[in-house]
Protein backbone atom coordinates (compact mmCIF):
# COMPACT_ATOMS: atom_id res chain seq x y z
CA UNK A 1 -17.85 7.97 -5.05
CA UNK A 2 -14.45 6.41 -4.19
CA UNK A 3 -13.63 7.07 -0.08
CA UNK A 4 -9.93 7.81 -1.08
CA UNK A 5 -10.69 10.61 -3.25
CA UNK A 6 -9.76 12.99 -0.68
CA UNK A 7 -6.51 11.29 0.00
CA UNK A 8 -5.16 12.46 -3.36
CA UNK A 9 -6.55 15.94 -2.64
CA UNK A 10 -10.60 15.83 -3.52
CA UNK A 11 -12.21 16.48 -0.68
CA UNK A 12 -14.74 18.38 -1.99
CA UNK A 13 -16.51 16.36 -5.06
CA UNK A 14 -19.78 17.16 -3.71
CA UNK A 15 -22.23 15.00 -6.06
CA UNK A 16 -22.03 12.52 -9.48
CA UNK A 17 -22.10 15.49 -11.91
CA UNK A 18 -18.94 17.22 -10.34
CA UNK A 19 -17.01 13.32 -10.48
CA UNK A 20 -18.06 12.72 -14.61
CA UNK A 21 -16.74 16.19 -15.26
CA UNK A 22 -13.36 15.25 -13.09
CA UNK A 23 -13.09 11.44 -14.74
CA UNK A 24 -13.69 12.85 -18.54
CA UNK A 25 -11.16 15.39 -17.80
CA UNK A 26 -8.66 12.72 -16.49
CA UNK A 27 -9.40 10.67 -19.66
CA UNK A 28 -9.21 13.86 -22.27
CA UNK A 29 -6.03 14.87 -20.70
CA UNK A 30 -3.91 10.92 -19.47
CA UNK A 31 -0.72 11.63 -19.64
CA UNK A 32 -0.30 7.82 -19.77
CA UNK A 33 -2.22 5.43 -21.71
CA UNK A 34 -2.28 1.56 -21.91
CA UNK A 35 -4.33 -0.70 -23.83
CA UNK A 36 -4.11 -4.92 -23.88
CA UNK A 37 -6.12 -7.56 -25.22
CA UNK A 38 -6.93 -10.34 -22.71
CA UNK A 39 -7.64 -13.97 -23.52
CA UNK A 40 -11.43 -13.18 -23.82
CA UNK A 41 -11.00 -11.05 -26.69
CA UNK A 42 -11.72 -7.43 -25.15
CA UNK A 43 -9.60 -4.61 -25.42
CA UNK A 44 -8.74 -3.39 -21.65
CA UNK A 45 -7.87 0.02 -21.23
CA UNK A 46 -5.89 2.09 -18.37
CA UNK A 47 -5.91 6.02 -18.60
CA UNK A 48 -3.83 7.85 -15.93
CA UNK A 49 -3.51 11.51 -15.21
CA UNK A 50 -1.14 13.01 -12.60
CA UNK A 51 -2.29 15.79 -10.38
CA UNK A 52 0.69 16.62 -8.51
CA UNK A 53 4.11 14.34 -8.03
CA UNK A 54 3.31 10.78 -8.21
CA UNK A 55 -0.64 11.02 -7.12
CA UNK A 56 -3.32 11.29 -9.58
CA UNK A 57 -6.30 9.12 -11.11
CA UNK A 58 -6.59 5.96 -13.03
CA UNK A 59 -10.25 5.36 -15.23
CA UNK A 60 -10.13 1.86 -16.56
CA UNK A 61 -12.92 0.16 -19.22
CA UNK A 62 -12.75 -1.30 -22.09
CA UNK A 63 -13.55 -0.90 -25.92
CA UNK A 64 -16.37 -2.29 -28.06
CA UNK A 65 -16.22 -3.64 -31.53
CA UNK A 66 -17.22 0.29 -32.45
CA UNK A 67 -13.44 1.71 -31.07
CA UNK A 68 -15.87 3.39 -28.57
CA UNK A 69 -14.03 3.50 -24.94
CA UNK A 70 -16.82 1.75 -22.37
CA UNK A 71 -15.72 3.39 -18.55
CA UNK A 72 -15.93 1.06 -15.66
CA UNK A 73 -14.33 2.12 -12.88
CA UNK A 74 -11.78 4.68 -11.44
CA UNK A 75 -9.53 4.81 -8.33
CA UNK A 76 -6.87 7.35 -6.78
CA UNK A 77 -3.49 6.26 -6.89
CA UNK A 78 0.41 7.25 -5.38
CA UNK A 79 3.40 6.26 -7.17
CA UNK A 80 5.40 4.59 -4.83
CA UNK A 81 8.94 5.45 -4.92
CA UNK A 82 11.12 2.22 -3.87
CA UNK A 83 10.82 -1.47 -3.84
CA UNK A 84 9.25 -2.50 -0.84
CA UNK A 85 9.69 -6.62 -0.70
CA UNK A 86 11.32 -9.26 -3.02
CA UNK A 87 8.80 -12.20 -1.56
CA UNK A 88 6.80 -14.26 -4.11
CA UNK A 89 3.45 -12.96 -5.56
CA UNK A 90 0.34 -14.40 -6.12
CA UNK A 91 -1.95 -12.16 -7.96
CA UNK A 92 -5.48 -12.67 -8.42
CA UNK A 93 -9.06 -11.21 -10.30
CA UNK A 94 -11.82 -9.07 -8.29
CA UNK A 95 -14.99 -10.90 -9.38
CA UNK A 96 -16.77 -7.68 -10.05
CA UNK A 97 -14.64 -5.80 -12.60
CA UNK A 98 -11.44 -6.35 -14.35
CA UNK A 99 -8.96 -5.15 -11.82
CA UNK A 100 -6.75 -7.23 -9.33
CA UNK A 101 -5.36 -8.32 -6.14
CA UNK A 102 -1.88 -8.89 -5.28
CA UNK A 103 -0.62 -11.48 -2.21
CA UNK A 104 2.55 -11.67 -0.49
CA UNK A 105 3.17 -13.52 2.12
CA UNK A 106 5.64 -10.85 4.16
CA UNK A 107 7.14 -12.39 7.17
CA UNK A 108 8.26 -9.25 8.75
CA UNK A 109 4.59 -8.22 8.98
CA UNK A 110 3.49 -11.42 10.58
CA UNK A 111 0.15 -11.15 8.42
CA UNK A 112 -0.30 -12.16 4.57
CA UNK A 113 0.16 -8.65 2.75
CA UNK A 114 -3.08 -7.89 0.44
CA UNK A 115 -2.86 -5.48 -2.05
CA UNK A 116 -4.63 -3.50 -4.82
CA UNK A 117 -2.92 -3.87 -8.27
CA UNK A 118 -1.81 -0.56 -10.13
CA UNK A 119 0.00 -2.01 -13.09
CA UNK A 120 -3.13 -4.25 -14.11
CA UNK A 121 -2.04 -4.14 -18.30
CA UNK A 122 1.73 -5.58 -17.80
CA UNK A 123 0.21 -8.04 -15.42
CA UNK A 124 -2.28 -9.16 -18.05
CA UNK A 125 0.41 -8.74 -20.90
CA UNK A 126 2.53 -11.54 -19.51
CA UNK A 127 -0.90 -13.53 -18.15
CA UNK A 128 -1.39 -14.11 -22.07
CA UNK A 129 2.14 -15.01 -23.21
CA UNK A 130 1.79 -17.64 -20.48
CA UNK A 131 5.38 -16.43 -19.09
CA UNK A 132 4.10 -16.85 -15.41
CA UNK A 133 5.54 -17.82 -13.09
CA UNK A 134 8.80 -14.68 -13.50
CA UNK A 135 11.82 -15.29 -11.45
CA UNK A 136 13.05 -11.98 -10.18
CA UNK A 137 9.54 -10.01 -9.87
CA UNK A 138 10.08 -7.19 -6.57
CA UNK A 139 6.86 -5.26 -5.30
CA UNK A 140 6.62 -1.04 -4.33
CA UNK A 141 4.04 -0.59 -1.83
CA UNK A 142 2.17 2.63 -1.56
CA UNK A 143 -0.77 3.47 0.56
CA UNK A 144 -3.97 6.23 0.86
CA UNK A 145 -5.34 7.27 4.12
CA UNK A 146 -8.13 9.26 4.70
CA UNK A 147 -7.70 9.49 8.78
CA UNK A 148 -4.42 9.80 10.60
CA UNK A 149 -2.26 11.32 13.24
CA UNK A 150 1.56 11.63 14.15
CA UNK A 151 2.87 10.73 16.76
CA UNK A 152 6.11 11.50 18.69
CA UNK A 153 9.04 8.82 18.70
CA UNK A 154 9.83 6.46 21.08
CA UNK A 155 13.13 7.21 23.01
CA UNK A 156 16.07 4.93 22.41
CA UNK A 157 19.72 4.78 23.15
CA UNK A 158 21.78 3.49 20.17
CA UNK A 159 22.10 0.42 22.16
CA UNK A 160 18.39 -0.55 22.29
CA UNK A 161 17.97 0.70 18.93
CA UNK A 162 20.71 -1.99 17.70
CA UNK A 163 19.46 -4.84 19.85
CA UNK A 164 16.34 -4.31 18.50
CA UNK A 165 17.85 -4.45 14.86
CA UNK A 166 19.49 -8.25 15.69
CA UNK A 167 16.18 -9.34 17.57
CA UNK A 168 14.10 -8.36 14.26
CA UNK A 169 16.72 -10.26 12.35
CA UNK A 170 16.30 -13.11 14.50
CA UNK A 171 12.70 -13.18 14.48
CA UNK A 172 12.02 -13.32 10.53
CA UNK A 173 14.59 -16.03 10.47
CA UNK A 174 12.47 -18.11 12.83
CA UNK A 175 9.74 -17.39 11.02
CA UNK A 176 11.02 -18.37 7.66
CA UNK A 177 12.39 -21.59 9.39
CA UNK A 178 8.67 -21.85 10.58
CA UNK A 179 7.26 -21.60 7.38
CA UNK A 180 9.39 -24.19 5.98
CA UNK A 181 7.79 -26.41 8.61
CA UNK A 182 11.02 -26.29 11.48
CA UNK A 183 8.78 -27.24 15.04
CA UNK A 184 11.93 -25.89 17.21
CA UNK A 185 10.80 -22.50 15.30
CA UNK A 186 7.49 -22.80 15.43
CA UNK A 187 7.81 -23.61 19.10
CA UNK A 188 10.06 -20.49 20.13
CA UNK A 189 7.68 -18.27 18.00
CA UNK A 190 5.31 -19.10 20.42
CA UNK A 191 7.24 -19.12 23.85
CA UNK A 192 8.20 -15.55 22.68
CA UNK A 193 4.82 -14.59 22.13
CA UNK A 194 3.75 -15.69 25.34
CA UNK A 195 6.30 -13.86 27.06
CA UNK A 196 5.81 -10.76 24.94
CA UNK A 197 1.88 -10.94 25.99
CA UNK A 198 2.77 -11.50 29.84
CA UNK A 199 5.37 -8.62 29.94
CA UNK A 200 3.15 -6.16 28.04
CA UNK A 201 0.10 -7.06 30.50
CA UNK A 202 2.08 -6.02 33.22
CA UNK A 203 3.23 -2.72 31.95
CA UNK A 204 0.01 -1.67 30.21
CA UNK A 205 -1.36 -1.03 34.02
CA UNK A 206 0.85 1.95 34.86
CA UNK A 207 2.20 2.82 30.66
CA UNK A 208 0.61 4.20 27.87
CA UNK A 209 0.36 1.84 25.02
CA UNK A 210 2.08 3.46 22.25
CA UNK A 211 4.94 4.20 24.58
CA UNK A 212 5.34 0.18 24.38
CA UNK A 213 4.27 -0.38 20.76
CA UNK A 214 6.66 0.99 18.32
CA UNK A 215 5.20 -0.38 15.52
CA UNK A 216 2.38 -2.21 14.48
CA UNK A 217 0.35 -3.90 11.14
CA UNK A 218 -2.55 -5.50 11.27
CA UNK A 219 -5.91 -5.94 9.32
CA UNK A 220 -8.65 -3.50 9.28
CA UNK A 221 -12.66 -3.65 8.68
CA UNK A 222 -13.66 -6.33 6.06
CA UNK A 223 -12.06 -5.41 3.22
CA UNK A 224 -8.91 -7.68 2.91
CA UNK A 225 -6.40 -4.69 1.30
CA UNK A 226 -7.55 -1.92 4.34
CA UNK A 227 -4.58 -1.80 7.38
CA UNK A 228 -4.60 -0.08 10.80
CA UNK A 229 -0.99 0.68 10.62
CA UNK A 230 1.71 2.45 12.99
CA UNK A 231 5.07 3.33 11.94
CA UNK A 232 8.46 5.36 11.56
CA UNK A 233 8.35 8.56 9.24
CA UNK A 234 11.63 7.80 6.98
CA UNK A 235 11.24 10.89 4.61
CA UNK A 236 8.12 13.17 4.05
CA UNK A 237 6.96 15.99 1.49
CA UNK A 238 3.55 18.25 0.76
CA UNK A 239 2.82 18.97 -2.57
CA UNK A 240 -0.37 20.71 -4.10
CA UNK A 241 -3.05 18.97 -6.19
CA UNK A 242 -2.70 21.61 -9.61
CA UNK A 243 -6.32 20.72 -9.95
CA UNK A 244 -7.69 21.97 -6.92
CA UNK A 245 -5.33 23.68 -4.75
CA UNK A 246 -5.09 21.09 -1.68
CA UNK A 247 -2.31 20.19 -0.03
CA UNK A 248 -1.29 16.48 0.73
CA UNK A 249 1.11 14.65 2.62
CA UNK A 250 3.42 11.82 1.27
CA UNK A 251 5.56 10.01 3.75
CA UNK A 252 7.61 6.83 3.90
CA UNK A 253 6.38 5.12 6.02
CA UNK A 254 8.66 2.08 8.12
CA UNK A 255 6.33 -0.42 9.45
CA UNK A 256 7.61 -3.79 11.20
CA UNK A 257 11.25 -3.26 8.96
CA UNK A 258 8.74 -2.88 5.96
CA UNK A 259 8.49 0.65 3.85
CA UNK A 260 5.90 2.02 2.22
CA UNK A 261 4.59 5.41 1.08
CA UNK A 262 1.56 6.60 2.27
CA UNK A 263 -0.03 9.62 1.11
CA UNK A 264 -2.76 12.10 3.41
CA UNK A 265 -4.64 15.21 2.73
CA UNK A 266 -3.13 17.62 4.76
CA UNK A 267 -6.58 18.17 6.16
CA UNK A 268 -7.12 14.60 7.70
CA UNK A 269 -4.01 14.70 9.28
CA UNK A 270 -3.62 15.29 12.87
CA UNK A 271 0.01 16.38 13.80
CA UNK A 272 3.00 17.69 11.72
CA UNK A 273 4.67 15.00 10.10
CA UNK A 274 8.98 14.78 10.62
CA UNK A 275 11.62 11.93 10.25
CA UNK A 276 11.59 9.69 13.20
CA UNK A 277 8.09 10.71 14.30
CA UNK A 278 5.41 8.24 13.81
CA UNK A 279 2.42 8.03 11.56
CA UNK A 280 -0.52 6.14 13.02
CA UNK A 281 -3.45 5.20 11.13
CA UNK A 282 -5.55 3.45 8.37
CA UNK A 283 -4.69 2.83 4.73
CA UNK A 284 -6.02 1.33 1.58
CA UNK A 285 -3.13 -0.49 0.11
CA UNK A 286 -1.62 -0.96 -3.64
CA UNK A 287 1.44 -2.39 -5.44
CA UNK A 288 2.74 -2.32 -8.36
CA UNK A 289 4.89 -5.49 -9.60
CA UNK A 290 8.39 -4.55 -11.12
CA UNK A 291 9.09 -6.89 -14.04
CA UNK A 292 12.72 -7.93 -14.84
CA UNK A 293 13.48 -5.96 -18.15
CA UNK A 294 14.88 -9.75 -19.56
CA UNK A 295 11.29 -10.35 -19.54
């Protein structure tokens, strides 16, 4: 049974009979279906059903030389609502099934950005018209966590709160010119760093740490798409899953100048959510890869 079931407001698929019933009903009932033929000759198929605004359940398989539709493997989604990043993709196959993962290198995150892919069919559309690489791709970020908490904001005059703006700025243009392979950038990245690590040491001693960290992105556990993530709450909503009644969160989420939605059942979710508050937690991450319409 997928862990992020609950995110999307199934908390409460107790056993394998219960989770057939709930992934024929979501293929009976798609309200979007999309079919492709990939250069192997097999005819991939996506159904989706929403349960409530932008979160639902995809079932993907595949159908045999009988029309008969072979299921493989499910997963909760959210919609995301805005682009996220224009960086360049890379976009790669799981080895297991036929589903994919999406890398960006983000420099405003300071790690490479690993994502689950939701629009797998367009992807593999424009894989076999050979029309890679597109100019002009952009990528929507959107997140499920299954453990989380808010947290109250940092206090900031207007001042520090636009000084931080122009160091941020600063920063991710040293760290482009780093990436392009500038030592003078490379070598202040690091002086800052170490002053960053000496300052915090001494204030950790008397401070709370999230009273120093704003905002924060890093890896989580061993799978490469999971994130232990802290950030701003930018806009936030609850809606109910029609199919069983639960209530879940969806909040955009600003994370290290990057935004993302993440969506919560309201039940794993410790703390009222409210713009400028903070959200604090793990998430499972996907994209989905906005193709120019010229293509």
């Amino acid at each position: 049974m997928h862990r992020y079931l609950r995110a999307v407001g199934f908390s409460n698929i107790k056993d394998r009979k219960e989770l057939t019933n709930l992934i024929t009903s979501t293929i009976q009932q798609a309200q979007r279906r999309s079919y492709i033929t990939n250069n192997d000759n097999v005819i991939l198929s996506e159904f989706d059903r929403d349960y409530a605004d932008d979160i639902g359940i995809a079932v993907c398989g595949e159908f045999d030389d009988e029309d008969k539709f072979i299921y493989e493997y499910y997963y909760p989604y959210l919609v995301p609502s805005a682009i996220s990043t224009e960086e360049d993709l890379n976009v790669e196959r799981h080895a297991a099934n036929y589903s994919y993962a999406g890398v960006c290198n983000e420099p405003r995150i300071g790690v490479t950005l690993i994502f689950y892919l939701q629009n797998m069919i367009p992807y593999v559309k424009y894989e076999n018209e050979d029309k890679f690489p597109i100019k002009g791709t952009t990528l929507s970020l959107s997140a499920l966590s299954v453990k989380g908490q808010i947290l109250m904001p940092i206090h900031k005059t207007e001042e520090e709160k636009e000084a931080a703006k122009k160091k941020n700025i600063y920063r991710n243009k040293l760290i482009n010119n780093a990436r392009r392979g500038d030592e003078t950038a490379i070598e202040s990245l690091t002086l800052e760093d170490m002053d960053l690590y000496t300052t915090l040491s001494k204030k950790i001693r008397k401070q709370d740490v999230y009273s120093l960290v704003d905002t924060y992105f890093m890896p989580y556990g061993v799978e490469c798409d999971h994130y232990s993530v802290l950030g701003e709450v930018v806009s936030t909503k609850l809606v109910e899953n029609k199919f069983t009644g639960e209530f879940v969160y969806i909040m955009r989420i600003n994370c290290n100048d990057l935004e993302f939605d993440v969506c919560i059942n309201r039940e794993d979710l410790l703390g009222e959510p409210a713009v400028g508050r903070r959200f604090k937690g793990n998430i499972w991450m996907q994209g989905y890869i906005n193709y120019p319409e010229a293509n």
